[in-house]
Protein backbone atom coordinates (compact mmCIF):
# COMPACT_ATOMS: atom_id res chain seq x y z
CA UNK A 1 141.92 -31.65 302.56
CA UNK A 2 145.27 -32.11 303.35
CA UNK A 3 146.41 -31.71 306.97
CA UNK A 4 150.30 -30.96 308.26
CA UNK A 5 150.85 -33.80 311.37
CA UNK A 6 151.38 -31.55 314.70
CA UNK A 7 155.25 -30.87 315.24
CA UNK A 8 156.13 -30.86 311.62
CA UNK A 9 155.92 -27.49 310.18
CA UNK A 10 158.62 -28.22 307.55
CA UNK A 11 162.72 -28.55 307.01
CA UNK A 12 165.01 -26.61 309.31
CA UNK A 13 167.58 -24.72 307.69
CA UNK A 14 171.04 -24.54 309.12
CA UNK A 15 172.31 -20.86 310.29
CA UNK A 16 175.11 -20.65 307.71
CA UNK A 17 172.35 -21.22 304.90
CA UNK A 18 170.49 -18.18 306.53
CA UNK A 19 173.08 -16.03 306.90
CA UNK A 20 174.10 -16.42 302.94
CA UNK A 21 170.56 -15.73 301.98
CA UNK A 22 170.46 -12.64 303.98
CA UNK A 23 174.05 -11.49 302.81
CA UNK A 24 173.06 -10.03 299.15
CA UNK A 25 170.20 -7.97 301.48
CA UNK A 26 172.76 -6.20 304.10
CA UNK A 27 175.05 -5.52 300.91
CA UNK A 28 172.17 -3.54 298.93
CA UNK A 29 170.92 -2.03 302.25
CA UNK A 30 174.93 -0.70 303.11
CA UNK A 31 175.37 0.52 299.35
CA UNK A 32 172.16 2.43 299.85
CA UNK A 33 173.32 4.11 302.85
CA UNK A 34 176.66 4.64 302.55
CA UNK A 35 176.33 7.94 300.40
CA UNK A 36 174.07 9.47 303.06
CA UNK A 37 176.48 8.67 306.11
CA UNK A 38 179.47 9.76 304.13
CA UNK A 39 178.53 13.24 302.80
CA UNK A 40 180.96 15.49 300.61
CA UNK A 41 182.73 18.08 303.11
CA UNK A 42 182.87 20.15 300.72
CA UNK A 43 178.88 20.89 300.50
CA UNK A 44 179.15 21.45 304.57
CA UNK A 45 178.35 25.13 305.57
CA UNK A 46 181.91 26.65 306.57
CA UNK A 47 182.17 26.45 310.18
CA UNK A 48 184.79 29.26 310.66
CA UNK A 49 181.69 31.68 309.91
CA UNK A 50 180.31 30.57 312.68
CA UNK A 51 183.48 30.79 315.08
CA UNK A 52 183.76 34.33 313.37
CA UNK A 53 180.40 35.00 314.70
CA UNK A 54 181.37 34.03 318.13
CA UNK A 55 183.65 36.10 318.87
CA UNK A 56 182.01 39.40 320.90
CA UNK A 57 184.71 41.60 320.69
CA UNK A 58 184.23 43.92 317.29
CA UNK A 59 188.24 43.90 316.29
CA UNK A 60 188.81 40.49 316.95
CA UNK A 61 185.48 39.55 314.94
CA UNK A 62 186.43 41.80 312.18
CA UNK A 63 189.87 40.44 312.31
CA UNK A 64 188.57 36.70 312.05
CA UNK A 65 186.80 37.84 308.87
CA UNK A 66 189.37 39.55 307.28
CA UNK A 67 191.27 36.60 307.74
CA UNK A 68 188.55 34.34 306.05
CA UNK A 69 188.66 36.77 303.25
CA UNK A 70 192.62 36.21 302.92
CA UNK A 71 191.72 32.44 302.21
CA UNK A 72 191.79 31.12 298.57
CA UNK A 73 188.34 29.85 297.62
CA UNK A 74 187.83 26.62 296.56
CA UNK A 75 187.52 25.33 293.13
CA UNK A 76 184.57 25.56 291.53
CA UNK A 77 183.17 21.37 290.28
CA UNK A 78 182.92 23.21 286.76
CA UNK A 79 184.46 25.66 285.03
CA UNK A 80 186.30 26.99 287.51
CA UNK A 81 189.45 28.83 285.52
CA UNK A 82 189.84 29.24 281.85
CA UNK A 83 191.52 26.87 279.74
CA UNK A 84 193.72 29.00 277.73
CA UNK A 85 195.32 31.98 280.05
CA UNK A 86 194.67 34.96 279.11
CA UNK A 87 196.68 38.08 278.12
């Protein structure tokens, strides 16, 4: 059987040679999370709504919401406006 002498366990490596080993790991875990920490603002619920909804006096609430309504809507990802014009 072969036996290890007591206080040798094996080679030491040097931090540097650690630290480039576990590089190529932090890159793929960043990558992975990077999409989920940076979301599209776009896909966000509108927050005005919510200030809209805020407000407890009936005019100025209505008011807020006609003024959401005066907004132009964002483009749609696809197909959003015709190619040719029309008429």
């Amino acid at each position: 059987m072969f036996r290890v002498r007591s206080g040798i366990t094996g080679a030491r490596l040097p931090p540097v040679a650690v630290g480039l080993a576990l590089a190529p790991v932090l890159i793929v875990l960043i990558a992975t999370l990077a999409p989920v920490a940076v979301k599209d603002t776009r896909l966000a619920p509108r927050s005005e709504f919510a200030e809209c909804l805020a407000i407890a006096e009936s005019q100025g609430r209505l008011a807020c919401y006609d003024a959401l309504a005066k907004e132009k809507l964002p483009m749609p990802a696809k197909g959003g406006e015709p190619i040719l014009p029309s008429g």
